[in-house]
C-alpha atoms as a PDB file:
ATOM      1  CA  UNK A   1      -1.703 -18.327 -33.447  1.00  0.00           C
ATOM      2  CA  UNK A   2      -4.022 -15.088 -33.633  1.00  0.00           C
ATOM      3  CA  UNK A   3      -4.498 -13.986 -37.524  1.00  0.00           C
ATOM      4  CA  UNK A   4      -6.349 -10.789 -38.329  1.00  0.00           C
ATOM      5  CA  UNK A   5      -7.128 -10.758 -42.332  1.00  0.00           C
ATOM      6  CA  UNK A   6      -7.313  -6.951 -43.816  1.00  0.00           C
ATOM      7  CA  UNK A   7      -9.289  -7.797 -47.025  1.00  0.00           C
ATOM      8  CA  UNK A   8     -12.039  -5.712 -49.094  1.00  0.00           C
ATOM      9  CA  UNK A   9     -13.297  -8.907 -50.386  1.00  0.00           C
ATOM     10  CA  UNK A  10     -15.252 -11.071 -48.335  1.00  0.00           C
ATOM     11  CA  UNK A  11     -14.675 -13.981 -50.284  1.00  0.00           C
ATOM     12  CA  UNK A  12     -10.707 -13.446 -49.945  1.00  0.00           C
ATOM     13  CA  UNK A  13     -11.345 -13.502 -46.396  1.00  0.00           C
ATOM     14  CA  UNK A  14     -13.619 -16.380 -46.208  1.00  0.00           C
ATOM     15  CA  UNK A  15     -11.500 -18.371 -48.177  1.00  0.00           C
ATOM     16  CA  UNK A  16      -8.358 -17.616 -45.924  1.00  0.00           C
ATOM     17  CA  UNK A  17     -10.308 -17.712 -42.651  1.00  0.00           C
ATOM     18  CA  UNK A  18     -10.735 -21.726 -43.910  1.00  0.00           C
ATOM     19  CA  UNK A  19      -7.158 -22.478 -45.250  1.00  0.00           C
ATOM     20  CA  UNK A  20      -5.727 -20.595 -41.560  1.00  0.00           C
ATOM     21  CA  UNK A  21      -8.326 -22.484 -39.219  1.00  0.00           C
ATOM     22  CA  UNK A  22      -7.772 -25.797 -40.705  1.00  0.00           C
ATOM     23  CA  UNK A  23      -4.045 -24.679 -39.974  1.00  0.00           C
ATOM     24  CA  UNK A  24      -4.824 -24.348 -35.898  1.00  0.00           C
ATOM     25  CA  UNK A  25      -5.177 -20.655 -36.422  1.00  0.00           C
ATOM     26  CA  UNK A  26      -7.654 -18.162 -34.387  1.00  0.00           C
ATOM     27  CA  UNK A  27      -8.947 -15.696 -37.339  1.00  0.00           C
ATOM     28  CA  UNK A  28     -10.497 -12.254 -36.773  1.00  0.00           C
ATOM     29  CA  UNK A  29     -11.579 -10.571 -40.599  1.00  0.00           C
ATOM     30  CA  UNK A  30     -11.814  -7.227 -41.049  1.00  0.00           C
ATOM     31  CA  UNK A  31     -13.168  -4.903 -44.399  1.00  0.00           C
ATOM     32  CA  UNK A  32     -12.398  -1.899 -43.031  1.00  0.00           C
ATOM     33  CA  UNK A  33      -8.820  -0.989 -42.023  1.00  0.00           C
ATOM     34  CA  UNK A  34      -9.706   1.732 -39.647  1.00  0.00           C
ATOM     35  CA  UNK A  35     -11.910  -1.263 -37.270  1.00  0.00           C
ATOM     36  CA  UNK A  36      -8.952  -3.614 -37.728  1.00  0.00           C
ATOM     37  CA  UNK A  37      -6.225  -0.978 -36.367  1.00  0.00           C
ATOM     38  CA  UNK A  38      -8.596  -0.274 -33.817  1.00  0.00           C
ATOM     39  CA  UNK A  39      -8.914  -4.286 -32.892  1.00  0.00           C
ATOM     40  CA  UNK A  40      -5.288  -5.011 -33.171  1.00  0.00           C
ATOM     41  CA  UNK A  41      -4.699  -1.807 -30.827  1.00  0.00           C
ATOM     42  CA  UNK A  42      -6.526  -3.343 -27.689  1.00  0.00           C
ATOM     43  CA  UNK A  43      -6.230  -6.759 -28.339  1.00  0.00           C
ATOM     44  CA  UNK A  44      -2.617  -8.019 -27.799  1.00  0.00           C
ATOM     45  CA  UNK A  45      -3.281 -11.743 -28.417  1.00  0.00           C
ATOM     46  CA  UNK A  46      -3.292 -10.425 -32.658  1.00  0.00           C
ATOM     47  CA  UNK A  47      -0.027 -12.526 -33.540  1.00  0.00           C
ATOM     48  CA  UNK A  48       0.077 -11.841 -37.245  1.00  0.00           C
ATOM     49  CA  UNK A  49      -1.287  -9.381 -39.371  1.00  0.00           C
ATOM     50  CA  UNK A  50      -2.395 -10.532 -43.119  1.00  0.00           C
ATOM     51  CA  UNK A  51      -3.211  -7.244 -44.775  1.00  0.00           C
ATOM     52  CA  UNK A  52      -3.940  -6.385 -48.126  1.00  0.00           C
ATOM     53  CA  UNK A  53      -2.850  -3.290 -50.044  1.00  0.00           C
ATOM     54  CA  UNK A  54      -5.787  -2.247 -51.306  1.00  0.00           C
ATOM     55  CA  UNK A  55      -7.673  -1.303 -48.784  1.00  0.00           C
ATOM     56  CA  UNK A  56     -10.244   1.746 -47.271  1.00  0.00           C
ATOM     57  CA  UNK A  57     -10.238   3.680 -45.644  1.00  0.00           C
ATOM     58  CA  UNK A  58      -6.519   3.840 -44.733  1.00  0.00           C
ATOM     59  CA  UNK A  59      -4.496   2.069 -47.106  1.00  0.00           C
ATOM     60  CA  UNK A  60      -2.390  -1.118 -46.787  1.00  0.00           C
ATOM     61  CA  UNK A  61       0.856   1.125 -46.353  1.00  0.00           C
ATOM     62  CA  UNK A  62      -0.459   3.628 -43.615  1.00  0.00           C
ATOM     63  CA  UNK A  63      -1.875   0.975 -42.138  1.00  0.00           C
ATOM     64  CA  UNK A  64       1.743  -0.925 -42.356  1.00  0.00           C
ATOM     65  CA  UNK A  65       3.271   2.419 -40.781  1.00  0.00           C
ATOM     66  CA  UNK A  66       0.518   2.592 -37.740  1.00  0.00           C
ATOM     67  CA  UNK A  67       0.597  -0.995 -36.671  1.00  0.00           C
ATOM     68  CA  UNK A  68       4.538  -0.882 -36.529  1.00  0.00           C
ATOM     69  CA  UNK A  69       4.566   2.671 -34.599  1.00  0.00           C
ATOM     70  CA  UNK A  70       2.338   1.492 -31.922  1.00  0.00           C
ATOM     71  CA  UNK A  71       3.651  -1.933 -31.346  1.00  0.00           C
ATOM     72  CA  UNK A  72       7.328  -0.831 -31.415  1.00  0.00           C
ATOM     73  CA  UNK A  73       9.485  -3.032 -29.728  1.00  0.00           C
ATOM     74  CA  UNK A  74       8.039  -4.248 -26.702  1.00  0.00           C
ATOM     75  CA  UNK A  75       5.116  -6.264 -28.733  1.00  0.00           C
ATOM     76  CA  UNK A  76       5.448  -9.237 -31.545  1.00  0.00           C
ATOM     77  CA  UNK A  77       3.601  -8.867 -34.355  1.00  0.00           C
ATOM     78  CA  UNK A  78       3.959 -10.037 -38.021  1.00  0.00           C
ATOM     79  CA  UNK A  79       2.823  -8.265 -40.525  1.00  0.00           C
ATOM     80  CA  UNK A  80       2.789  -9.946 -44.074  1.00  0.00           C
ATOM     81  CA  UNK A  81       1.126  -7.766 -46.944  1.00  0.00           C
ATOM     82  CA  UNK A  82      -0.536  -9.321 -50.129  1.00  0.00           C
ATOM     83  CA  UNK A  83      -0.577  -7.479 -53.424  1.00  0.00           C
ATOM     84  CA  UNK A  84      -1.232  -8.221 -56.689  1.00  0.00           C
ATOM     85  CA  UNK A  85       1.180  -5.544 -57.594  1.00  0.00           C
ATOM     86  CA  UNK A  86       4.712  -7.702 -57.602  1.00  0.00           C
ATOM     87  CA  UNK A  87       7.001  -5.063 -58.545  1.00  0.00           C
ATOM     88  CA  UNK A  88       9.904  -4.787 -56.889  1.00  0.00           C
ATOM     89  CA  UNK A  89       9.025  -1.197 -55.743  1.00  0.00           C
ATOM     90  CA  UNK A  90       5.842  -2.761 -54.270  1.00  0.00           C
ATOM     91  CA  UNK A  91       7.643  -4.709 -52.091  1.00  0.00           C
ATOM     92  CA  UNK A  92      10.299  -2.010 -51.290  1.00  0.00           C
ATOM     93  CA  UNK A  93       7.542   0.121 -49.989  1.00  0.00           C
ATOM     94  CA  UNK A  94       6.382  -2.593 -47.953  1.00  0.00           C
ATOM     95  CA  UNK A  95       8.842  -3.416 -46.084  1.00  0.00           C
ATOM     96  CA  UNK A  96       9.555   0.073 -45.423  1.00  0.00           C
ATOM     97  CA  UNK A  97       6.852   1.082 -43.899  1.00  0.00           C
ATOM     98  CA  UNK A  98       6.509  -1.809 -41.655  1.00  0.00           C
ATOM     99  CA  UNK A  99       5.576  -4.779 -42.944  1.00  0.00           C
ATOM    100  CA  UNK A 100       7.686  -8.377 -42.320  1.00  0.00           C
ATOM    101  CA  UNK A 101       6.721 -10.347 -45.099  1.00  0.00           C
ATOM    102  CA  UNK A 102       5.188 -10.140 -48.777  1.00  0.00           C
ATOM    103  CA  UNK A 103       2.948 -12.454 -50.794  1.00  0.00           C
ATOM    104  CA  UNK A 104       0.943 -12.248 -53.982  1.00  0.00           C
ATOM    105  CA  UNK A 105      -2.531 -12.557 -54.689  1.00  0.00           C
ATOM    106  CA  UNK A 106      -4.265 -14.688 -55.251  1.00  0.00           C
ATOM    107  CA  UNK A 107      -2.313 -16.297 -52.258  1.00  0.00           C
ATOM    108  CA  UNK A 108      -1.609 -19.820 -52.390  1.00  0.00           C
ATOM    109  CA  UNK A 109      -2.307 -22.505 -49.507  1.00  0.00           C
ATOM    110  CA  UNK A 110       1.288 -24.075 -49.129  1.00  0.00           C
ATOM    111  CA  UNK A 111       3.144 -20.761 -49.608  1.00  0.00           C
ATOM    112  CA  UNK A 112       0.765 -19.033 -47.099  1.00  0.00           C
ATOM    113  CA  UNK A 113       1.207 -21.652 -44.225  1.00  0.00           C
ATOM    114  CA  UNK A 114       4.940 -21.804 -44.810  1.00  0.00           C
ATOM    115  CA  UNK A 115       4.877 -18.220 -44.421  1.00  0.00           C
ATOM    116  CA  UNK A 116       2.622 -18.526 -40.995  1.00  0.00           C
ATOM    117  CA  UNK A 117       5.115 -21.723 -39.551  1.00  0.00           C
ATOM    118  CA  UNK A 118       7.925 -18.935 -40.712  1.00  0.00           C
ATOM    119  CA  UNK A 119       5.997 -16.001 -38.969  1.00  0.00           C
ATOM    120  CA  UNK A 120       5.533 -18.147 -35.741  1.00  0.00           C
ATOM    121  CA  UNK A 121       9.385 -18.971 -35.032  1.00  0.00           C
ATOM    122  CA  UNK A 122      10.464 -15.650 -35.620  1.00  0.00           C
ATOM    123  CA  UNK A 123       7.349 -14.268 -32.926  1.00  0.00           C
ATOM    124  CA  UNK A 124       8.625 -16.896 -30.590  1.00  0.00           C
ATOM    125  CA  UNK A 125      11.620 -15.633 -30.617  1.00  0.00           C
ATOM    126  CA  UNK A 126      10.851 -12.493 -30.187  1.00  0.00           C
ATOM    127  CA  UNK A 127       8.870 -13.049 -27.027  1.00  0.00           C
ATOM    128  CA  UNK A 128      11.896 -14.991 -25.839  1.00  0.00           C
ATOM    129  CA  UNK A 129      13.871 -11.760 -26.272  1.00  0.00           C
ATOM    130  CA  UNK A 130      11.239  -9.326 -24.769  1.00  0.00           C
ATOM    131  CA  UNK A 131      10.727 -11.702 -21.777  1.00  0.00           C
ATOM    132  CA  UNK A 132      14.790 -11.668 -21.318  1.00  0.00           C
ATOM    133  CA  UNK A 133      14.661  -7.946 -21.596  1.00  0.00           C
ATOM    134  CA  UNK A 134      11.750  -7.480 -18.746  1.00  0.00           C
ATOM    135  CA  UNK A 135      12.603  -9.905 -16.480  1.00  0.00           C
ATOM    136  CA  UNK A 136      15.092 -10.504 -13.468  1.00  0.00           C
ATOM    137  CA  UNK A 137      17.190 -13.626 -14.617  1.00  0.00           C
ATOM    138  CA  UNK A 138      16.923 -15.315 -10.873  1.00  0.00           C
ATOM    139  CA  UNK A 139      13.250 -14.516  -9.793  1.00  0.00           C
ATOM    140  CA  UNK A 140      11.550 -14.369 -13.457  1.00  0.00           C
ATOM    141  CA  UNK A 141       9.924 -11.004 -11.530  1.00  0.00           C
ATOM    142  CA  UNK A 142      10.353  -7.590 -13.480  1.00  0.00           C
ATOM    143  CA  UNK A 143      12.844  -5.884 -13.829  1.00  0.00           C
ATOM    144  CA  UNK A 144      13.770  -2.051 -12.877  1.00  0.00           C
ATOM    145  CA  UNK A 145      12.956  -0.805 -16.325  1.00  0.00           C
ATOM    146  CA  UNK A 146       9.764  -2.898 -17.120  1.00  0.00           C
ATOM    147  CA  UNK A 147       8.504  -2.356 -13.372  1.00  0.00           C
ATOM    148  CA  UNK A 148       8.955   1.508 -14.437  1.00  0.00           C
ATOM    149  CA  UNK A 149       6.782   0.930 -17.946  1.00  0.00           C
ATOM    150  CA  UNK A 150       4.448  -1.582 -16.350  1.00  0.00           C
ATOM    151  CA  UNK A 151       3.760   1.180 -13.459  1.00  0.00           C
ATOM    152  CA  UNK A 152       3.565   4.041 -15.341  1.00  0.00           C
ATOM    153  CA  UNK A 153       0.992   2.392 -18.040  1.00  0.00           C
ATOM    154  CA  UNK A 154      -1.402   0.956 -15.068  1.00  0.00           C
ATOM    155  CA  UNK A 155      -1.096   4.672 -13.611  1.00  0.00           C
ATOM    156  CA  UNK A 156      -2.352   6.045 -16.943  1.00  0.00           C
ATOM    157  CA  UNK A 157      -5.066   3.564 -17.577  1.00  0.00           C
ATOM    158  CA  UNK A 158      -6.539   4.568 -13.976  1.00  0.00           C
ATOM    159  CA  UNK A 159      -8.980   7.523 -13.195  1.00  0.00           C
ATOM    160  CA  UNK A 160      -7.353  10.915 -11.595  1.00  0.00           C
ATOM    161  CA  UNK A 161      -9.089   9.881  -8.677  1.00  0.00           C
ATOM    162  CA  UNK A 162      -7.894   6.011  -8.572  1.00  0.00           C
ATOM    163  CA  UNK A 163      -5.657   4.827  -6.137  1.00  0.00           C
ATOM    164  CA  UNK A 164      -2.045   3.268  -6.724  1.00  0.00           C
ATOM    165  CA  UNK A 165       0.152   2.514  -3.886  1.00  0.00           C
ATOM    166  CA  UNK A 166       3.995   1.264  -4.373  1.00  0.00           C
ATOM    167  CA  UNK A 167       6.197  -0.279  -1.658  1.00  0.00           C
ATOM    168  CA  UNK A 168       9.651  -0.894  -1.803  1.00  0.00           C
ATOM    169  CA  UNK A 169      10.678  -4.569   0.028  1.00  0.00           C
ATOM    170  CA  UNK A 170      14.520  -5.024   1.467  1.00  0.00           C
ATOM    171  CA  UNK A 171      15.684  -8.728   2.644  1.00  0.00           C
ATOM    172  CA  UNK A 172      16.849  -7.582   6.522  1.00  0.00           C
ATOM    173  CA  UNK A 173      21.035  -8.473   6.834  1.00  0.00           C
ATOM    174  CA  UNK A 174      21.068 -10.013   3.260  1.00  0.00           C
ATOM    175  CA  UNK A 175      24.820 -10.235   3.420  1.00  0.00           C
ATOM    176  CA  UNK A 176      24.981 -11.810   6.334  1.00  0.00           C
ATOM    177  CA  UNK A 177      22.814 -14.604   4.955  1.00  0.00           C
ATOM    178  CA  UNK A 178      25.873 -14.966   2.093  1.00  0.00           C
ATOM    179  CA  UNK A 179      28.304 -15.449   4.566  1.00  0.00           C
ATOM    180  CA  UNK A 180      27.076 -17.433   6.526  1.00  0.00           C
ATOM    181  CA  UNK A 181      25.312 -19.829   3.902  1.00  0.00           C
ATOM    182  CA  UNK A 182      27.019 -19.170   0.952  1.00  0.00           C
ATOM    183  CA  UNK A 183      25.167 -17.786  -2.322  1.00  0.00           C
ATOM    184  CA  UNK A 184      23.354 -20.389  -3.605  1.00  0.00           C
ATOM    185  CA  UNK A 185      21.029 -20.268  -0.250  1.00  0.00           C
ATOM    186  CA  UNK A 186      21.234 -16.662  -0.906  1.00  0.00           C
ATOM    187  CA  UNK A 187      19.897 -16.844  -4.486  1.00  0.00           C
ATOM    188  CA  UNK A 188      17.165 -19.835  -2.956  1.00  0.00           C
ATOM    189  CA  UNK A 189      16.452 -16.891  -0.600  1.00  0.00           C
ATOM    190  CA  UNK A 190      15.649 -14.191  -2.555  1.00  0.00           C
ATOM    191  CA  UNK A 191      13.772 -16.381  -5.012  1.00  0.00           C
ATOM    192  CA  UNK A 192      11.569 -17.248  -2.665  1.00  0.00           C
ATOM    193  CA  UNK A 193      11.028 -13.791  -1.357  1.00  0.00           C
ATOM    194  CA  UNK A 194      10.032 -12.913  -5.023  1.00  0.00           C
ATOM    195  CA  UNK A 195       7.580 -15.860  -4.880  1.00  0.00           C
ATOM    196  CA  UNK A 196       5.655 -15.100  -1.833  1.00  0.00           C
ATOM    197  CA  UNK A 197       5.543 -11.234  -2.503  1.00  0.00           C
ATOM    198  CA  UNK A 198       4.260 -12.449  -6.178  1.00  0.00           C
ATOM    199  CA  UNK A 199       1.290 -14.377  -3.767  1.00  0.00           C
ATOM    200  CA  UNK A 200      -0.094 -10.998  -2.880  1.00  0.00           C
ATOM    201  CA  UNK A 201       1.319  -8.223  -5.062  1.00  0.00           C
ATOM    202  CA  UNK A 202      -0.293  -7.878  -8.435  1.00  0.00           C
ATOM    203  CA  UNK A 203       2.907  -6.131  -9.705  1.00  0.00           C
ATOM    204  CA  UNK A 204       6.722  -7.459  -8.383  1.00  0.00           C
ATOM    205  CA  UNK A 205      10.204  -6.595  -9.390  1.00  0.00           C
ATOM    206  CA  UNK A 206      13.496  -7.181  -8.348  1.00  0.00           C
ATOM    207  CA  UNK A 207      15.581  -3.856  -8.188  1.00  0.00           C
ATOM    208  CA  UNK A 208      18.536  -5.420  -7.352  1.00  0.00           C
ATOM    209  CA  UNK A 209      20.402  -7.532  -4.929  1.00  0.00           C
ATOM    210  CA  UNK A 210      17.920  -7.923  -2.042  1.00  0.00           C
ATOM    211  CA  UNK A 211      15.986  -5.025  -2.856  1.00  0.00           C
ATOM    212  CA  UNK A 212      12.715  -5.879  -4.625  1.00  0.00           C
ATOM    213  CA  UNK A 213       9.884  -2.961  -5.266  1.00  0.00           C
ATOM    214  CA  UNK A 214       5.681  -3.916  -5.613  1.00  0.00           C
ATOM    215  CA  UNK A 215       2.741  -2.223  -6.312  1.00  0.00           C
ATOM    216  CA  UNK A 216      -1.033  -2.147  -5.749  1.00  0.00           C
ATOM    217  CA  UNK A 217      -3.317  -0.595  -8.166  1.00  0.00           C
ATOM    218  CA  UNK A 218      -6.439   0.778  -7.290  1.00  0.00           C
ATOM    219  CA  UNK A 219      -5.346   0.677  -3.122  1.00  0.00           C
ATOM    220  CA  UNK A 220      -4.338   2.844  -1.074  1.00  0.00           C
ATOM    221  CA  UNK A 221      -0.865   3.296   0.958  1.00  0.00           C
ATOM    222  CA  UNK A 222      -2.923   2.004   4.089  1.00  0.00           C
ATOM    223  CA  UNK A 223      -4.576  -1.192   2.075  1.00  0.00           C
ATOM    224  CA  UNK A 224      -1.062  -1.615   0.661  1.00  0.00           C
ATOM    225  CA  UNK A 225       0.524  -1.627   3.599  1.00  0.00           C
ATOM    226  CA  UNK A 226      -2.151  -4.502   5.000  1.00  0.00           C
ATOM    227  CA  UNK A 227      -0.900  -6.799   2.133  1.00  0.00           C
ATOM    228  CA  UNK A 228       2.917  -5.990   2.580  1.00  0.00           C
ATOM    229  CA  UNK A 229       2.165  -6.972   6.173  1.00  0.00           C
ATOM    230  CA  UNK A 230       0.608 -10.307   4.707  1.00  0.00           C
ATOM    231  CA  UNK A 231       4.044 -10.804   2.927  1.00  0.00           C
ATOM    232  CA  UNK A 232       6.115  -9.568   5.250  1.00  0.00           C
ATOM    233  CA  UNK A 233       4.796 -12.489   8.406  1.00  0.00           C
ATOM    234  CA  UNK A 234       4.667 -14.853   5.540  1.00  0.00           C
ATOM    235  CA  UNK A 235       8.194 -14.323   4.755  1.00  0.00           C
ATOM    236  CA  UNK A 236       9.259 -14.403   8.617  1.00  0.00           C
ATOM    237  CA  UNK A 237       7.470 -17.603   8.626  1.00  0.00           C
ATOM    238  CA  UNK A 238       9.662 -19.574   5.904  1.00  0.00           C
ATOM    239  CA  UNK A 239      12.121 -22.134   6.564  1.00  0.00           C
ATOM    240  CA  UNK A 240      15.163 -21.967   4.651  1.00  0.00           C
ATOM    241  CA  UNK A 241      17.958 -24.978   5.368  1.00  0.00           C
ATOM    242  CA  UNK A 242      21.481 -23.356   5.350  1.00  0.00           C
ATOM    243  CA  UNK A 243      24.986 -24.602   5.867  1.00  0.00           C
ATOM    244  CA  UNK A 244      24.335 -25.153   9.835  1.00  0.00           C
ATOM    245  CA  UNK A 245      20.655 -26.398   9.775  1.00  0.00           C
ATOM    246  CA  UNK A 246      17.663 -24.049   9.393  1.00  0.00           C
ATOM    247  CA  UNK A 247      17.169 -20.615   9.442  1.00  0.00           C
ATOM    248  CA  UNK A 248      14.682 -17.869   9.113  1.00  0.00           C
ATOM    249  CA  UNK A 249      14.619 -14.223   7.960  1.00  0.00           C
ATOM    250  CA  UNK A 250      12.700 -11.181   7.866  1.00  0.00           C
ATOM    251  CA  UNK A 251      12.361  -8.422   5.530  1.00  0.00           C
ATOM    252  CA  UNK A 252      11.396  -4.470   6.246  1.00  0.00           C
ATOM    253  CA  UNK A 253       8.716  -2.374   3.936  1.00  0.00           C
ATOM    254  CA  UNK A 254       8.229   1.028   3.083  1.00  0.00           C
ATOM    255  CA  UNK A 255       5.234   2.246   1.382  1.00  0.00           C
ATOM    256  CA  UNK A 256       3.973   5.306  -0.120  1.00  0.00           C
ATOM    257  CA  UNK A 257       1.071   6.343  -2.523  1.00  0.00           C
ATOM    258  CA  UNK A 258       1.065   7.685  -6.113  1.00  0.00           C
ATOM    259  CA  UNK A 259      -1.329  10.330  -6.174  1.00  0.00           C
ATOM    260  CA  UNK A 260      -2.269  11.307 -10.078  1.00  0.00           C
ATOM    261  CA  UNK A 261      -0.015  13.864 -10.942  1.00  0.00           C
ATOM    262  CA  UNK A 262       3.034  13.548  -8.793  1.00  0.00           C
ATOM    263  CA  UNK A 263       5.995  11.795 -10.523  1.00  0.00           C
ATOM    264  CA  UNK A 264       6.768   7.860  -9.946  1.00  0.00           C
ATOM    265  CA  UNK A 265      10.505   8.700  -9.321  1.00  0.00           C
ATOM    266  CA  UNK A 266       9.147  11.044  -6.063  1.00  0.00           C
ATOM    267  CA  UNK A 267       6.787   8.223  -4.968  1.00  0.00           C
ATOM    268  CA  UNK A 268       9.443   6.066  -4.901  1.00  0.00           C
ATOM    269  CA  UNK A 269      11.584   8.301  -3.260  1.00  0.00           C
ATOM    270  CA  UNK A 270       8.684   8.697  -0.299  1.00  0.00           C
ATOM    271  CA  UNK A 271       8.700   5.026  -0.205  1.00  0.00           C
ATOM    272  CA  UNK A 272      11.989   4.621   0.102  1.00  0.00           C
ATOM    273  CA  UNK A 273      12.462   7.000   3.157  1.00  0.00           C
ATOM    274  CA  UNK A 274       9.770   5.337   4.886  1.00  0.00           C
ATOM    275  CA  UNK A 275      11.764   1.513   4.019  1.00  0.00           C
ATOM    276  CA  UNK A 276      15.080   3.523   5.446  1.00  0.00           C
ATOM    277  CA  UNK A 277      13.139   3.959   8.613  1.00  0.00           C
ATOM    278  CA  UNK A 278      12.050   0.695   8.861  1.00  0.00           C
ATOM    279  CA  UNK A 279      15.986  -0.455   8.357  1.00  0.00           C
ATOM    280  CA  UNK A 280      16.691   1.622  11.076  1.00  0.00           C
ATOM    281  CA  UNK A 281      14.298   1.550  13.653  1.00  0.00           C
ATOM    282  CA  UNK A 282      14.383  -2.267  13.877  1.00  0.00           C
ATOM    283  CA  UNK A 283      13.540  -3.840  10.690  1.00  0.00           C
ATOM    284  CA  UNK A 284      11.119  -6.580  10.009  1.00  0.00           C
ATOM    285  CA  UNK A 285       8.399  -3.719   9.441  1.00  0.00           C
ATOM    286  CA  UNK A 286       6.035  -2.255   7.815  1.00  0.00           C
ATOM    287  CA  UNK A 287       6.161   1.533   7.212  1.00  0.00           C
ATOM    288  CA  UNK A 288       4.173   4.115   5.659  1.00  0.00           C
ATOM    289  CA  UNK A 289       5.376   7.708   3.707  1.00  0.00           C
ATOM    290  CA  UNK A 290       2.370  10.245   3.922  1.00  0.00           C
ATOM    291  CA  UNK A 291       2.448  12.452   0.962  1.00  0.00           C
ATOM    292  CA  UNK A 292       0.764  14.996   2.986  1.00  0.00           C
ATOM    293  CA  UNK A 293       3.131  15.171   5.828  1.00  0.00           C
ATOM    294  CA  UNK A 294       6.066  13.711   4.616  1.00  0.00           C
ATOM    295  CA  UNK A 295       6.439  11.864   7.794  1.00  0.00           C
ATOM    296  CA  UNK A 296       6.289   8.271   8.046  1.00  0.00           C
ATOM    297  CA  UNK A 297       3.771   6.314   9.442  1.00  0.00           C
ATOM    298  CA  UNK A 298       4.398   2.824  11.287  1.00  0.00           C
ATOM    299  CA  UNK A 299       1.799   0.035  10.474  1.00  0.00           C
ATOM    300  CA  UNK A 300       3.410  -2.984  11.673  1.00  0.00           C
ATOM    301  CA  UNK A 301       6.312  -4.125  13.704  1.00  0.00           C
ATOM    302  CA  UNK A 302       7.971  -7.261  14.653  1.00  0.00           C
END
């Protein structure tokens, strides 16, 4: 478990720093609160948060209020506040603003571990519940929403003049692969699919049914298109054993480029023509949306 300690006192900190890394804990210690927001901010490892009150130069319950706005919902982190102030409007402020748990100074060794082994099953089950929330069930890819987030953060962590190419990925006659198999080779199907395009995609999610959407920061449509092309033979080249021996199948692409400043939803769109072309001019392809003409551009075929 990752502890950052908000403390003026060095010896405060010291003294925890011991008690928490005897306990198996990683410890970060911070004097100012500004450097520790700043810390916690970029590094998302920070697990629990063990701030004082009384600190400079934002105090204990700003610093409650900033470390809960940024995190939100989509990042565990436990904040337990120490005071020496135990009035019951202490703690009511506390928790108010933010923070999970309270404890009084001078904080004692049991109380504070129980309050860590407490703070580590309810973070554990909040990952449990983010991961559920993210991630396709079958596949353990992302899901539409969190492919959207995870997309749209990489896009604004990237220079204006950065590449980011997205591709949308459709299993070729998916239904007739449930007919004829039943759904359980179906599911075995598609969970491979997610597997190999995972191989070579840094970013995969499932979209839904058969249709599964990627994308490739810092590339190009035409360097994305190269690695869909990777996926795309590897897929062609897997075995799959179905009701009436083995099988293959193939899958068609369609790729596009998000140039900084055009919307993800019209990127998608582009790719999504150029995958509709690939459906029907054959399948088992690779196609390619240029922005600039809005005509699609064949890479690969069959």
């Amino acid at each position: 478990m990752h502890v950052v300690i908000v403390d003026p006192s060095r010896v405060v900190q010291q003294k925890l720093a011991i008690e928490l890394q005897a306990a198996g804990c990683y410890v970060d210690c911070f004097s100012a609160s500004d450097l520790a927001l700043q810390y916690i901010e970029t590094t998302r490892s920070v697990d629990v948060v063990l701030t004082s009150l009384e600190i400079e130069p934002i105090p204990g319950l700003e610093l409650c209020w900033n470390l809960r706005t940024f995190v939100g919902a989509a990042r565990p982190l436990h904040i337990i506040v120490m005071s020496s102030n135990t009035s019951e409007r202490a703690l009511a402020e506390a928790l108010d603003c933010g923070a999970d748990d309270f404890t009084v100074k001078p904080v004692r060794h049991e109380e504070l571990t129980a309050r860590l082994r407490a703070a580590n099953r309810i973070i554990t089950m909040q990952r449990q519940l983010v991961e559920q929330a993210s991630t396709d069930y079958l596949t353990g890819a992302l899901n539409r929403r969190a492919y959207m987030a995870t997309v749209e953060q990489r896009r604004s962590e990237l220079d204006e003049g950065d590449n980011l190419a997205l591709a949308l990925l459709d299993i070729d006659r998916f239904k007739s692969i449930n007919d004829q198999h039943g759904h359980d080779v179906g599911d075995e199907v598609i969970s491979a699919v997610a597997r190999i395009a995972g191989e070579e995609a840094p970013i995969v999610a499932r979209f839904g049914g058969e249709e599964f959407a990627l994308a490739f920061p810092v590339l190009d449509a035409p360097q994305a298109a190269h690695w869909c092309d990777v996926i795309r033979r590897a897929i062609s080249e897997t075995e799959f054993i179905g009701s009436n021996g083995p099988f293959h199948i193939t899958c068609s692409f369609g790729v596009a480029e998000w140039p900084a400043g055009e919307t993800l939803r019209n990127a998608l769109k582009q790719a999504d023509k150029a995958l509709m072309l690939a459906k029907s001019s054959g399948r088992n392809q690779v196609i390619v949306a240029d922005f600039a003409t809005i005509e699609p551009v064949r890479i690969s075929a069959a």
